[in-house]
N, C-alpha and C. Protein backbone atom coordinates (compact mmCIF):
# COMPACT_ATOMS: atom_id res chain seq x y z
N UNK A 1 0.84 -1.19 0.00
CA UNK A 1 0.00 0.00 0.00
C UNK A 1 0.87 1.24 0.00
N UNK A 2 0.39 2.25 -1.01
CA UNK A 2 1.29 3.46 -1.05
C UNK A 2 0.21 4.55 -0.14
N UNK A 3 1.09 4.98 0.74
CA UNK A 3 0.27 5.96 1.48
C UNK A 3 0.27 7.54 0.95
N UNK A 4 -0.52 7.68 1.36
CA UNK A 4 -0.92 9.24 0.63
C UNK A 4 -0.45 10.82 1.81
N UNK A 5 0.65 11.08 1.36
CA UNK A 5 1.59 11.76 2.28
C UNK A 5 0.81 13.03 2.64
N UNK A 6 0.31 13.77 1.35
CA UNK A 6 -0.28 14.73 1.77
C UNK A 6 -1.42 14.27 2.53
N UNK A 7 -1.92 13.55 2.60
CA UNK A 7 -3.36 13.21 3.31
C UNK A 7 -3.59 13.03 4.59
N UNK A 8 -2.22 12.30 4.94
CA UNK A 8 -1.07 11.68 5.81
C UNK A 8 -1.33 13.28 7.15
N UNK A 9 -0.50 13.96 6.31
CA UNK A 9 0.29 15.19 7.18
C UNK A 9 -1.46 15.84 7.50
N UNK A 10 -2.23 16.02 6.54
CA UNK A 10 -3.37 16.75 6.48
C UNK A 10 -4.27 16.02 7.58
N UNK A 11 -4.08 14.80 8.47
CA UNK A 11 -4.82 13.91 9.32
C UNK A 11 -3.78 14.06 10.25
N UNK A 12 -2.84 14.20 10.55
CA UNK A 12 -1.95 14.94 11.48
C UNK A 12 -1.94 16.11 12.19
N UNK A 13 -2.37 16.97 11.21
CA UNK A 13 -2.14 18.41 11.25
C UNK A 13 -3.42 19.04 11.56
N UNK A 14 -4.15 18.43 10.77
CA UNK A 14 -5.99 19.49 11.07
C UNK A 14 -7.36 18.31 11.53
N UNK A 15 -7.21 17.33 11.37
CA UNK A 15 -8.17 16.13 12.18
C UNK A 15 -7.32 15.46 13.17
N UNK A 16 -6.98 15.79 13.94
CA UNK A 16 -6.53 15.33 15.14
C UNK A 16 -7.73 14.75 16.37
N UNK A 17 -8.88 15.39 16.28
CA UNK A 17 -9.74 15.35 16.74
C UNK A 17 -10.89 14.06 16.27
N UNK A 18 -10.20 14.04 15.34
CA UNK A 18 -10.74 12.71 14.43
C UNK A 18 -10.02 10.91 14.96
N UNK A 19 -8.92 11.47 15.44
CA UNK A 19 -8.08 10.44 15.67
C UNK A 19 -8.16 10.09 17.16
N UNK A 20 -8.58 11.31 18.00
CA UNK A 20 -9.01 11.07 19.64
C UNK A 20 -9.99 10.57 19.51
N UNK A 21 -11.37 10.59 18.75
CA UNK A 21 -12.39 9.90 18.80
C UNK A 21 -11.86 8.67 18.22
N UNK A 22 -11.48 7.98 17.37
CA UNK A 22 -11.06 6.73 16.73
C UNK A 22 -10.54 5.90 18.34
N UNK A 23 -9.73 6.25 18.64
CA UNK A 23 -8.58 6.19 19.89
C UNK A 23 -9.47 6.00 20.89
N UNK A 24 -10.80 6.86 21.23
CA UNK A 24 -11.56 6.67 22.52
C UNK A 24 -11.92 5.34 22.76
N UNK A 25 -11.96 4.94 24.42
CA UNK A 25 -12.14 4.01 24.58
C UNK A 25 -11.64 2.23 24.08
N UNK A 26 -10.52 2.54 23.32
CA UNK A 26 -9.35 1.60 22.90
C UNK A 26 -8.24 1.05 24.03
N UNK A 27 -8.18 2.19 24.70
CA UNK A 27 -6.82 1.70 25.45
C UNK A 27 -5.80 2.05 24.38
N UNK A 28 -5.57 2.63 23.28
CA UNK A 28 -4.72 3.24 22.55
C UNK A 28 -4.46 4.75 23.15
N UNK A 29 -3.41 5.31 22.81
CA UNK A 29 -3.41 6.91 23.52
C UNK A 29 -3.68 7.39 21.56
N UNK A 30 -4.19 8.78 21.33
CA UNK A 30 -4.47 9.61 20.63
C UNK A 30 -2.48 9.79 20.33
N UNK A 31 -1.77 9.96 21.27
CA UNK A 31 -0.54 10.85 20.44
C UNK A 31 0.23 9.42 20.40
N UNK A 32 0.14 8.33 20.51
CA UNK A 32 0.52 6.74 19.67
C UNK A 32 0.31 7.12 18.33
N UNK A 33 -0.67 6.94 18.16
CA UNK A 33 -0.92 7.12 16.83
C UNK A 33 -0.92 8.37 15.75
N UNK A 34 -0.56 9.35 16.63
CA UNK A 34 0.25 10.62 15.83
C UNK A 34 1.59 10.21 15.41
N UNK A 35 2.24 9.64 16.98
CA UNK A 35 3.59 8.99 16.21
C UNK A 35 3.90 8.51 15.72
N UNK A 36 3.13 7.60 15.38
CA UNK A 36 3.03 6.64 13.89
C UNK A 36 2.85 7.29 12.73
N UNK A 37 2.33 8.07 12.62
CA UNK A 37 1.64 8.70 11.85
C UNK A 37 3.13 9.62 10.94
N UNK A 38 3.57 10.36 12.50
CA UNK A 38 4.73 11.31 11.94
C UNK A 38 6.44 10.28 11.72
N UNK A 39 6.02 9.11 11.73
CA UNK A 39 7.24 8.20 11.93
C UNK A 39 6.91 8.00 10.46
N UNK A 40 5.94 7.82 10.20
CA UNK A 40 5.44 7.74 8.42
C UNK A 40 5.94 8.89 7.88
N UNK A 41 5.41 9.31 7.99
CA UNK A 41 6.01 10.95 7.33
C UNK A 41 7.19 11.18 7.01
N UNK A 42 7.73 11.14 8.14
CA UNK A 42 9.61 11.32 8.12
C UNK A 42 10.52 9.96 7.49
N UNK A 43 9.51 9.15 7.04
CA UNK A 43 10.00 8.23 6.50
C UNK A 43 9.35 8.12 4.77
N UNK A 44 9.17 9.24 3.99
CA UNK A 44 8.20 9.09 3.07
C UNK A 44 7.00 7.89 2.86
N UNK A 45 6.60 7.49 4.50
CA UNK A 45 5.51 6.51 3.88
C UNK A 45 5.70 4.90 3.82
N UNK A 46 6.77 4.70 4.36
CA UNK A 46 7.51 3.34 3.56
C UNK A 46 6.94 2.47 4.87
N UNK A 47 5.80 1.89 4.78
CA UNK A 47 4.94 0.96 5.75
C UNK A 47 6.20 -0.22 6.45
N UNK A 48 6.61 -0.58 5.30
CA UNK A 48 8.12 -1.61 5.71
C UNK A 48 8.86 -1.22 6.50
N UNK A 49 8.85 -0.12 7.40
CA UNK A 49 10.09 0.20 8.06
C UNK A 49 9.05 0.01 9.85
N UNK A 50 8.28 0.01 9.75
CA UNK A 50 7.22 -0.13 11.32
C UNK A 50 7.29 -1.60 11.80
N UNK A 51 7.53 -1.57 13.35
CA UNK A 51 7.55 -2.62 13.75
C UNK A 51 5.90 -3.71 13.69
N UNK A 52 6.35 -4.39 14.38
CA UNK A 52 4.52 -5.01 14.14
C UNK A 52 3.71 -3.64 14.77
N UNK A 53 4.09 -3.76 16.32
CA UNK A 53 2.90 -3.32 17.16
C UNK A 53 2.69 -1.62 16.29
N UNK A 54 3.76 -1.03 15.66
CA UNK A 54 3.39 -0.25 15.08
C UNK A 54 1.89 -0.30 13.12
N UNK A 55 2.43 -1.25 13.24
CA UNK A 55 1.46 -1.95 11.90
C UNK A 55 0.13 -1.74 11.90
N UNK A 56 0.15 -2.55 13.59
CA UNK A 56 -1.32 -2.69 14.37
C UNK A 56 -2.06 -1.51 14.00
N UNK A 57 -1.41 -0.46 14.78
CA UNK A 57 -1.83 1.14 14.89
C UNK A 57 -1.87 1.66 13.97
N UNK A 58 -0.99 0.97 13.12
CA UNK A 58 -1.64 2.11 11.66
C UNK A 58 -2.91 1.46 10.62
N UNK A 59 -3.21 0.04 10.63
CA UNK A 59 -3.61 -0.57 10.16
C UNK A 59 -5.53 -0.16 11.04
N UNK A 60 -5.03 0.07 12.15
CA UNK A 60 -6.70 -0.31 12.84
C UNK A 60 -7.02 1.50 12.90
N UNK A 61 -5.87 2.39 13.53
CA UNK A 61 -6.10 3.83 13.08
C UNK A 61 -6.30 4.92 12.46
N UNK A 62 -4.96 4.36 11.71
CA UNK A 62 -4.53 5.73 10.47
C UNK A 62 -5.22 5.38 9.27
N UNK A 63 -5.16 3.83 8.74
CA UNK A 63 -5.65 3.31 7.42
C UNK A 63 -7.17 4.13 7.35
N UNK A 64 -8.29 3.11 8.29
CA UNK A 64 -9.53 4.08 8.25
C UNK A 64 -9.73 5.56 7.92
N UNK A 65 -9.05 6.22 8.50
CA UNK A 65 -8.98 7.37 8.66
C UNK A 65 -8.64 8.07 7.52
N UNK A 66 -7.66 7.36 6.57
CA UNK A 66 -7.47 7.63 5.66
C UNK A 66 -8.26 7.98 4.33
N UNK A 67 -8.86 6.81 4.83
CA UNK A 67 -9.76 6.07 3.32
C UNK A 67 -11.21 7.15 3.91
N UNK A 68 -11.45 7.89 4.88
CA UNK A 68 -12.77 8.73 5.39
C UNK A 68 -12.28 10.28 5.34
N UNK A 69 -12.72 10.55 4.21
CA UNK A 69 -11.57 12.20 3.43
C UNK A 69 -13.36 13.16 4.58
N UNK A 70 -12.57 13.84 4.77
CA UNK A 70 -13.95 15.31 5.48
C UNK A 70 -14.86 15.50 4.75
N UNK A 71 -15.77 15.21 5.11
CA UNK A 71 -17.13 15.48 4.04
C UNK A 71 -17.41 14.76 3.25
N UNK A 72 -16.88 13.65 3.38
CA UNK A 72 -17.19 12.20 2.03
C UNK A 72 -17.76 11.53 2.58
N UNK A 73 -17.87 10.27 1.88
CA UNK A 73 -19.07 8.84 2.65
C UNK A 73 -18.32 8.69 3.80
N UNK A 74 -19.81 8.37 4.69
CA UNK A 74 -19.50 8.01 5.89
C UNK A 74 -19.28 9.52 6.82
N UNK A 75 -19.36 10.38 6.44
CA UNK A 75 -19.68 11.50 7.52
C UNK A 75 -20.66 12.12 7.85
């Protein structure tokens, strides 16, 4: 999967609030999954470089989140 960097930084940067609700009630913390997020980033994206438990978090967090753009299906 090629991740979408700008989309990436843009779910980082201005839905953050999107990612505390995802996060609620998980037992995940909200800034886990920022750091994943910005560990992506600083890495152009390259999913291969995350450990598992990092996989987890991006796979059950960031992926969704991804694929649910502001104002599209599902909002």
């Amino acid at each position: 999967m090629q991740v979408d960097l700008a989309l990436l930084k843009n779910l980082l940067s201005k839905r953050r609030d999107e990612i505390e609700k995802s996060v609620a009630g998980t037992g995940y913390l909200a800034k886990t999954v920022i750091g994943v997020g910005t560990f992506l980033l600083d890495n152009e994206g390259n999913i291969d470089l995350l450990s598992a438990k990092q996989k987890v978090t991006f796979e059950r967090f960031i992926e969704p989140l991804l694929g649910s753009r502001p104002g599209g299906p599902g909002e």
